[in-house]
N, C-alpha and C. Protein backbone atom coordinates (compact mmCIF):
# COMPACT_ATOMS: atom_id res chain seq x y z
N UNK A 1 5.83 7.14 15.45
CA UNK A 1 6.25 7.08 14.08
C UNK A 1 6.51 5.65 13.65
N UNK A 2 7.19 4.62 14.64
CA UNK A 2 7.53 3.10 14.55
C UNK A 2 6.64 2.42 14.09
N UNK A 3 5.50 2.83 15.31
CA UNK A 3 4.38 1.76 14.96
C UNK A 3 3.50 2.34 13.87
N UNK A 4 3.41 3.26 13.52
CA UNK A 4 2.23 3.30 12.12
C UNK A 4 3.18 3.14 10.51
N UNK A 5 4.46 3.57 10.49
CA UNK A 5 5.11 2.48 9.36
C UNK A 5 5.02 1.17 9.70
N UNK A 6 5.66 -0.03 10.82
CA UNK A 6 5.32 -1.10 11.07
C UNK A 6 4.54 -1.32 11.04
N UNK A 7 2.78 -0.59 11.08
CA UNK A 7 1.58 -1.52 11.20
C UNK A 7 1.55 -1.32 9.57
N UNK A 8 1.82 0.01 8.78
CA UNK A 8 1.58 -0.11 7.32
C UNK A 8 2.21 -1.26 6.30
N UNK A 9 3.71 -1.07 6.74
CA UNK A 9 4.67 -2.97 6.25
C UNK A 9 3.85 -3.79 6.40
N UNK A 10 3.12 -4.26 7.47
CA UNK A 10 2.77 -5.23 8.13
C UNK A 10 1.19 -5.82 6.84
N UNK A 11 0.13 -4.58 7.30
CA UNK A 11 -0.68 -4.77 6.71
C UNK A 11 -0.35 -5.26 5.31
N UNK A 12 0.60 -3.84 4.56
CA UNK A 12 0.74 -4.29 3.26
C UNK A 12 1.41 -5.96 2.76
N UNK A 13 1.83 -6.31 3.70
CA UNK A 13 2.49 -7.56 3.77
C UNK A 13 1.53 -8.67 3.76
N UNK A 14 0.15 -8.75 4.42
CA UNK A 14 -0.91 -9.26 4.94
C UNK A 14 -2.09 -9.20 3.50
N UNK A 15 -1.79 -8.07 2.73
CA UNK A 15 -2.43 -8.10 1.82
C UNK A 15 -1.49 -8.93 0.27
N UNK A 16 -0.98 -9.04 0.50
CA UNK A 16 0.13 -9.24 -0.22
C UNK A 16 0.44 -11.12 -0.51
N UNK A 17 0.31 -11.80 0.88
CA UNK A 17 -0.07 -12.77 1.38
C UNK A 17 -1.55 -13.53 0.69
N UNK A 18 -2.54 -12.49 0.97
CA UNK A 18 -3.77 -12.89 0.88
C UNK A 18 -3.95 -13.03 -0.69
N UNK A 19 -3.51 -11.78 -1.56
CA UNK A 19 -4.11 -11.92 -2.61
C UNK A 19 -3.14 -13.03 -3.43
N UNK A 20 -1.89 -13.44 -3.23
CA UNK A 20 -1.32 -14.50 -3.81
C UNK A 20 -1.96 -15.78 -3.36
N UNK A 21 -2.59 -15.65 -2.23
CA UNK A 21 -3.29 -17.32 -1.72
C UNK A 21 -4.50 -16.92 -2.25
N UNK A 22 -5.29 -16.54 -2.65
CA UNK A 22 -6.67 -16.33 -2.55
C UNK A 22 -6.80 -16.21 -4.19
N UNK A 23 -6.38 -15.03 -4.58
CA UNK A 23 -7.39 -14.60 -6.03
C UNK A 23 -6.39 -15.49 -7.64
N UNK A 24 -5.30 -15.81 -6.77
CA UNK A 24 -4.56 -16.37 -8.11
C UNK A 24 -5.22 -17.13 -9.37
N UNK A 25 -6.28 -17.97 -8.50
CA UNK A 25 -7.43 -19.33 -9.34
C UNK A 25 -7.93 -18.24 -9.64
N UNK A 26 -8.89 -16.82 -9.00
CA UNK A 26 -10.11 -16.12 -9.72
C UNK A 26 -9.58 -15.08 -10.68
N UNK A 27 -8.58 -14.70 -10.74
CA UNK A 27 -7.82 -12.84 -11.55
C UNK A 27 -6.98 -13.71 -12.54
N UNK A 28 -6.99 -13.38 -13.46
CA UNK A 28 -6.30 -13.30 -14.68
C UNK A 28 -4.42 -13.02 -14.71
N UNK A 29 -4.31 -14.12 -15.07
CA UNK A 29 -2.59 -14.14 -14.76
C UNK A 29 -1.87 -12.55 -14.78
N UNK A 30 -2.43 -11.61 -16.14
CA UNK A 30 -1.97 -10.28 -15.89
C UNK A 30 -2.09 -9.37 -15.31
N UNK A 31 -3.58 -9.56 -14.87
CA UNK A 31 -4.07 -8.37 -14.04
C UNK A 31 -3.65 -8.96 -12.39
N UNK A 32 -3.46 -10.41 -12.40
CA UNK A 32 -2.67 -10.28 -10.97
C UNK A 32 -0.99 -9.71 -10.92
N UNK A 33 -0.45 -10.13 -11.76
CA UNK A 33 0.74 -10.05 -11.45
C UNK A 33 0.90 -8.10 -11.45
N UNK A 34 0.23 -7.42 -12.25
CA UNK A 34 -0.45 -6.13 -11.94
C UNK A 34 -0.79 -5.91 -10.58
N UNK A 35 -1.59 -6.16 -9.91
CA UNK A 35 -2.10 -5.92 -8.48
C UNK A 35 -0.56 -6.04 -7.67
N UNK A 36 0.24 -7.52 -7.75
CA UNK A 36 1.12 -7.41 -7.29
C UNK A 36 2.21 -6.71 -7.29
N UNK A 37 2.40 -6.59 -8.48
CA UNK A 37 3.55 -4.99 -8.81
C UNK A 37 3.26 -3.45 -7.57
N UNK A 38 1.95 -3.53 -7.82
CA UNK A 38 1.63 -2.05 -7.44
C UNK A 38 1.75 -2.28 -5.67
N UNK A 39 0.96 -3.25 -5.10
CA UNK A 39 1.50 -3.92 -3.70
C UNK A 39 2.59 -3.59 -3.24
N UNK A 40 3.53 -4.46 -4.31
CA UNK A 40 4.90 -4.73 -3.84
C UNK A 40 6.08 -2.92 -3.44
N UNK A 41 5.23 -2.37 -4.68
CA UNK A 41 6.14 -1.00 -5.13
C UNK A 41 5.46 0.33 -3.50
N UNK A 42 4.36 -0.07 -3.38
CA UNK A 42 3.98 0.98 -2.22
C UNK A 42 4.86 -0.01 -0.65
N UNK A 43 4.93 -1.31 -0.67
CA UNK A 43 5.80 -1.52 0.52
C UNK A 43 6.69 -1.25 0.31
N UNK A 44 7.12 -1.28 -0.88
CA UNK A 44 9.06 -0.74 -1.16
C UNK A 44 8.94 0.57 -0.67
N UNK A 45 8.00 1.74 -0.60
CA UNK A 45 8.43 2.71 -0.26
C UNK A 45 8.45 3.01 1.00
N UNK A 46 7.65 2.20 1.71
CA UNK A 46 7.77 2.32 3.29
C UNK A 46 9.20 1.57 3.94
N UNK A 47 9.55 0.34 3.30
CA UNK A 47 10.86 0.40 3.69
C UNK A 47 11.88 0.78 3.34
N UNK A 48 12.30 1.56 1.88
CA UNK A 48 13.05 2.74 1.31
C UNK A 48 13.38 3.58 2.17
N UNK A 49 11.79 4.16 3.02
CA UNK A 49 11.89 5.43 3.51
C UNK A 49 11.66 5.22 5.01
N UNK A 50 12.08 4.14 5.51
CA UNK A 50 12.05 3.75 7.21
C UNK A 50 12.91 4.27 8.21
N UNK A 51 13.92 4.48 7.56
CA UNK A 51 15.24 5.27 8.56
C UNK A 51 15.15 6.74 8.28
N UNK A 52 14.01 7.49 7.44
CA UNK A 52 14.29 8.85 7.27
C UNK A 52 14.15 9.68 8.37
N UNK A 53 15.02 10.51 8.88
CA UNK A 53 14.75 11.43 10.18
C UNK A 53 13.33 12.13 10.27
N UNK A 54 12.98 12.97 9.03
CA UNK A 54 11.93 13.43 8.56
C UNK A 54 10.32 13.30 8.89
N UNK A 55 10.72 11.54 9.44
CA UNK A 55 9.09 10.84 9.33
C UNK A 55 8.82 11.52 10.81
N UNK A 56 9.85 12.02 11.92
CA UNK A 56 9.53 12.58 13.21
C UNK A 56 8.44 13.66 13.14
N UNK A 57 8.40 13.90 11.64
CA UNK A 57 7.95 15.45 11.96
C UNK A 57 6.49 15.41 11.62
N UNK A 58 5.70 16.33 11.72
CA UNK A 58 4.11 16.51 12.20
C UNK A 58 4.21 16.15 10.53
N UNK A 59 4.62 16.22 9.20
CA UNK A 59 4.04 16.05 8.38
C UNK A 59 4.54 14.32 8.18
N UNK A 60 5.59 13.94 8.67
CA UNK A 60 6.11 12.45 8.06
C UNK A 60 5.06 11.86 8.92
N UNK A 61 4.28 12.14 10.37
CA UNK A 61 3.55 11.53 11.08
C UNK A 61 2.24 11.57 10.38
N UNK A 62 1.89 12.70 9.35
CA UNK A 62 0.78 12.51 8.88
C UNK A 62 0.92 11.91 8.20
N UNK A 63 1.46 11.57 6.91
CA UNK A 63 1.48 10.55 5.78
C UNK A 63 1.82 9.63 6.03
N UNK A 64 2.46 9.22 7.50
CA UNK A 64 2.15 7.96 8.01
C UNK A 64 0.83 7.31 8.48
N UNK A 65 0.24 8.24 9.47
CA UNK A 65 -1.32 7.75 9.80
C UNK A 65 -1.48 7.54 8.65
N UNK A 66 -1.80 8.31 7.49
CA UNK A 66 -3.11 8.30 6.18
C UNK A 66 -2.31 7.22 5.18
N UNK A 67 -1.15 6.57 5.10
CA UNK A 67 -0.50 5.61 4.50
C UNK A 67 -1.06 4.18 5.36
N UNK A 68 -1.08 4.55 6.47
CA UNK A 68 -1.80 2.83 7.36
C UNK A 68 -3.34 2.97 7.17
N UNK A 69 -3.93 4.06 7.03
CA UNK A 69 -5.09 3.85 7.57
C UNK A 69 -5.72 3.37 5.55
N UNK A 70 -5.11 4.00 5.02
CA UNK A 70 -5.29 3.67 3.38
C UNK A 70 -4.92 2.13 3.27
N UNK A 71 -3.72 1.59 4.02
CA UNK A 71 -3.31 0.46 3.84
C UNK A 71 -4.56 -0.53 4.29
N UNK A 72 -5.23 -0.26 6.08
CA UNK A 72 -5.96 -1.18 6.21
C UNK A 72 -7.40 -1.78 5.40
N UNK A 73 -7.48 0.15 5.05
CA UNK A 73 -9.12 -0.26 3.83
C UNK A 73 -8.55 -0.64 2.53
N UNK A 74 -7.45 -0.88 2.29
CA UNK A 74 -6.96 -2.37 1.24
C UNK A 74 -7.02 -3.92 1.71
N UNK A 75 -6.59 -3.43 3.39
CA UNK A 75 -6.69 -5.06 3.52
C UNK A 75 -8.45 -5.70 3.74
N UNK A 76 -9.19 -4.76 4.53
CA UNK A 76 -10.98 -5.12 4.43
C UNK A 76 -10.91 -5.32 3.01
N UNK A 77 -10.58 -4.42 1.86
CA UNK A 77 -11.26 -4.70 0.91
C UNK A 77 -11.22 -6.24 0.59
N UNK A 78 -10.08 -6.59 0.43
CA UNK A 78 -9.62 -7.63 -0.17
C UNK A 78 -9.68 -9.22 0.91
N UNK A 79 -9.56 -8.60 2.11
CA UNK A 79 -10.36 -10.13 3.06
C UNK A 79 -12.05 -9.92 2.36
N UNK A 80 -12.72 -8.97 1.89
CA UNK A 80 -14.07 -9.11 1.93
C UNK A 80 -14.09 -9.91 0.80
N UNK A 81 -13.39 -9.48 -0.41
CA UNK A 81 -13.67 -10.30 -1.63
C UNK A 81 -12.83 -11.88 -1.55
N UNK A 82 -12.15 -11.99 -0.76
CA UNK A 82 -11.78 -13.29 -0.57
C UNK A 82 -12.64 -14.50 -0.26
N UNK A 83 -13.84 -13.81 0.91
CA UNK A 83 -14.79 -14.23 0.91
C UNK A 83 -16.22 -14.63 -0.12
N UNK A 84 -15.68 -13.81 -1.15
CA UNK A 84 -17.10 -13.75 -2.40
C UNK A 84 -16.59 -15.16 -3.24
N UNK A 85 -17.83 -15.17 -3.61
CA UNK A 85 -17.83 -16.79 -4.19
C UNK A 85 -16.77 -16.60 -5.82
N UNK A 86 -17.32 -15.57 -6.21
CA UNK A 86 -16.89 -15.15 -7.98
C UNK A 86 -16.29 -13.38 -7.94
N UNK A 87 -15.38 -13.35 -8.37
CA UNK A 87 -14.68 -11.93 -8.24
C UNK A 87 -15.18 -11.54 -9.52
N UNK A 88 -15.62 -10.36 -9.82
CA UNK A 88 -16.18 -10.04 -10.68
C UNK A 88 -15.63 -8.41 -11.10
N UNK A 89 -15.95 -7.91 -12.00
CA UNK A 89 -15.14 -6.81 -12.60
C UNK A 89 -15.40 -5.63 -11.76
N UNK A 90 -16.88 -5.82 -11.18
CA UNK A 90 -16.95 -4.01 -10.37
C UNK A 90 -16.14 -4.29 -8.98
N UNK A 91 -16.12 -5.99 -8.58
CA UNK A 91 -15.02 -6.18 -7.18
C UNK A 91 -13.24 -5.77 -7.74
N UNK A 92 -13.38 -6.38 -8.68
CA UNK A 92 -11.83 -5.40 -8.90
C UNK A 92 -11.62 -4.18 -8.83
N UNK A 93 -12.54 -3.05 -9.62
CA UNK A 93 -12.60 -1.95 -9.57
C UNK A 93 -12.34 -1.37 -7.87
N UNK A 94 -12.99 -2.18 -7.47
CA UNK A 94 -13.05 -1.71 -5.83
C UNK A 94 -11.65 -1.76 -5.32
N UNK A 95 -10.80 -2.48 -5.58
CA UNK A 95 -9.64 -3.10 -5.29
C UNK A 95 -8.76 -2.08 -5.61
N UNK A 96 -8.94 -1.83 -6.92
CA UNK A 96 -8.07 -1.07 -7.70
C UNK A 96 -8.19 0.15 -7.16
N UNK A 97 -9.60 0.77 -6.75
CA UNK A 97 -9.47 2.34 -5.88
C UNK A 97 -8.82 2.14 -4.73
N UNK A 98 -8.60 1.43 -3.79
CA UNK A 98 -8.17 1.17 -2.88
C UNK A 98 -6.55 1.06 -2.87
N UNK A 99 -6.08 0.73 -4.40
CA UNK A 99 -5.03 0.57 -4.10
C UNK A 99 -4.62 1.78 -4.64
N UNK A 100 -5.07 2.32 -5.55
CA UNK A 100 -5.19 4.08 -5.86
C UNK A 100 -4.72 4.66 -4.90
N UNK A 101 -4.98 4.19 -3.56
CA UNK A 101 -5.32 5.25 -2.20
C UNK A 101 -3.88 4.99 -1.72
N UNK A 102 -3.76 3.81 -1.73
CA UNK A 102 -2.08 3.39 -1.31
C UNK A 102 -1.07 3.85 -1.89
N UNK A 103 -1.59 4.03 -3.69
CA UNK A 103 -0.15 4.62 -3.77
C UNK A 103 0.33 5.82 -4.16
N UNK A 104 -0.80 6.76 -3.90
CA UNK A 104 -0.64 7.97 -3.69
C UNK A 104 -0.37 8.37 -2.39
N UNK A 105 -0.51 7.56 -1.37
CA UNK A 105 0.06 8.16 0.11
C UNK A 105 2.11 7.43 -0.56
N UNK A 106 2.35 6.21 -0.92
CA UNK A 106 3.44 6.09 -1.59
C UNK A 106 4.30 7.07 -1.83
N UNK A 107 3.34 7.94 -3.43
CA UNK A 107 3.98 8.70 -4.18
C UNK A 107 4.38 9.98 -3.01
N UNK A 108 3.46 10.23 -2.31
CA UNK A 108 3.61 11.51 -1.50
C UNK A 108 4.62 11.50 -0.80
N UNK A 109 5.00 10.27 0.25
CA UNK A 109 5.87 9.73 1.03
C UNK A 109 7.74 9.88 -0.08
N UNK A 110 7.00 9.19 -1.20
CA UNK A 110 8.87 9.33 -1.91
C UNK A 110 8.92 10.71 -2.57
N UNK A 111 7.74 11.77 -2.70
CA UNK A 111 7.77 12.84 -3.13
C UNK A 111 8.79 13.55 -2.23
N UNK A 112 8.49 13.55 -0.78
CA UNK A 112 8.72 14.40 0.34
C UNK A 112 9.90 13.85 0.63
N UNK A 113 10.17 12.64 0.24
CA UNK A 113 12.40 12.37 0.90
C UNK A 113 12.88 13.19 0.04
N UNK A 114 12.59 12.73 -1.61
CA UNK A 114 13.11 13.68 -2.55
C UNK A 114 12.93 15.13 -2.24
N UNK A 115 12.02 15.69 -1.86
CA UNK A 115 12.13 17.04 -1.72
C UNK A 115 12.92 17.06 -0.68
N UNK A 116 13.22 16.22 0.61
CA UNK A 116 13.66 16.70 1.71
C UNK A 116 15.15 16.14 1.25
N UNK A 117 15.60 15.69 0.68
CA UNK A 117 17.21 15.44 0.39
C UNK A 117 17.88 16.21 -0.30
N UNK A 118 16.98 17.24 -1.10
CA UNK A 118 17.78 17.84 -2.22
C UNK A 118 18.47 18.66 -1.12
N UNK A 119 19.94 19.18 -2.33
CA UNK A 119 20.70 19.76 -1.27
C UNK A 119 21.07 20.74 -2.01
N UNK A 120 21.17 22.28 -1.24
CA UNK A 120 21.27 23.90 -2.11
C UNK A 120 22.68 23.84 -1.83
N UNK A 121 22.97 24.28 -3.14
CA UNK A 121 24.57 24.39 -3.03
C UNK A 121 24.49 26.18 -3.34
């Protein structure tokens, strides 16, 4: 359970890194500080939700795998376009599904504390 939140922090951290060194000169002051919002808000939920007992269980272990493994095809995406000479609108698009992917494993992840905290009186 440790290591696939830690490798997801990690990555998301790595992407996070990259696209502030890299695309700042090529993306548009709004649509970065955009990319970065949405970044920043899917690592907030992995460390929000790091101490939850919950993540032990066969489903917190799944939305952990599919939260790292979503995380790493953000980070290919975005080492690949780091590499491209000119970022161009269908390479964002690409970016942007990718990060689609992140923060719906996110939403799912803060869906499921909330469901798992409510308390029946």
């Amino acid at each position: 359970m440790g290591e696939n939140l830690n490798l997801a922090k990690s990555v998301l951290e790595e992407v996070l890194d990259t696209v502030k060194a890299s695309f700042a000169s090529m993306v548009p002051e709004d649509k970065m500080r955009d990319l970065m919002t949405r970044i920043q808000f899917s690592r907030n939920s992995l460390i929000q939700n790091e101490k939850k007992i919950w993540l032990r269980t066969k489903v917190g272990r799944e939305i952990l795998g599919d939260f790292g493994a979503s995380s790493e095809k953000l980070l290919d995406v975005v080492n690949r376009l780091q590499k491209a000479d000119k970022i161009g609108p269908d390479l964002l698009v690409e970016v942007d599904v990718a990060l689609r992917k992140v923060e719906s494993h996110a939403k799912r992840l803060n869906e499921e504390t909330r469901r798992r905290s409510m308390v029946v009186t």
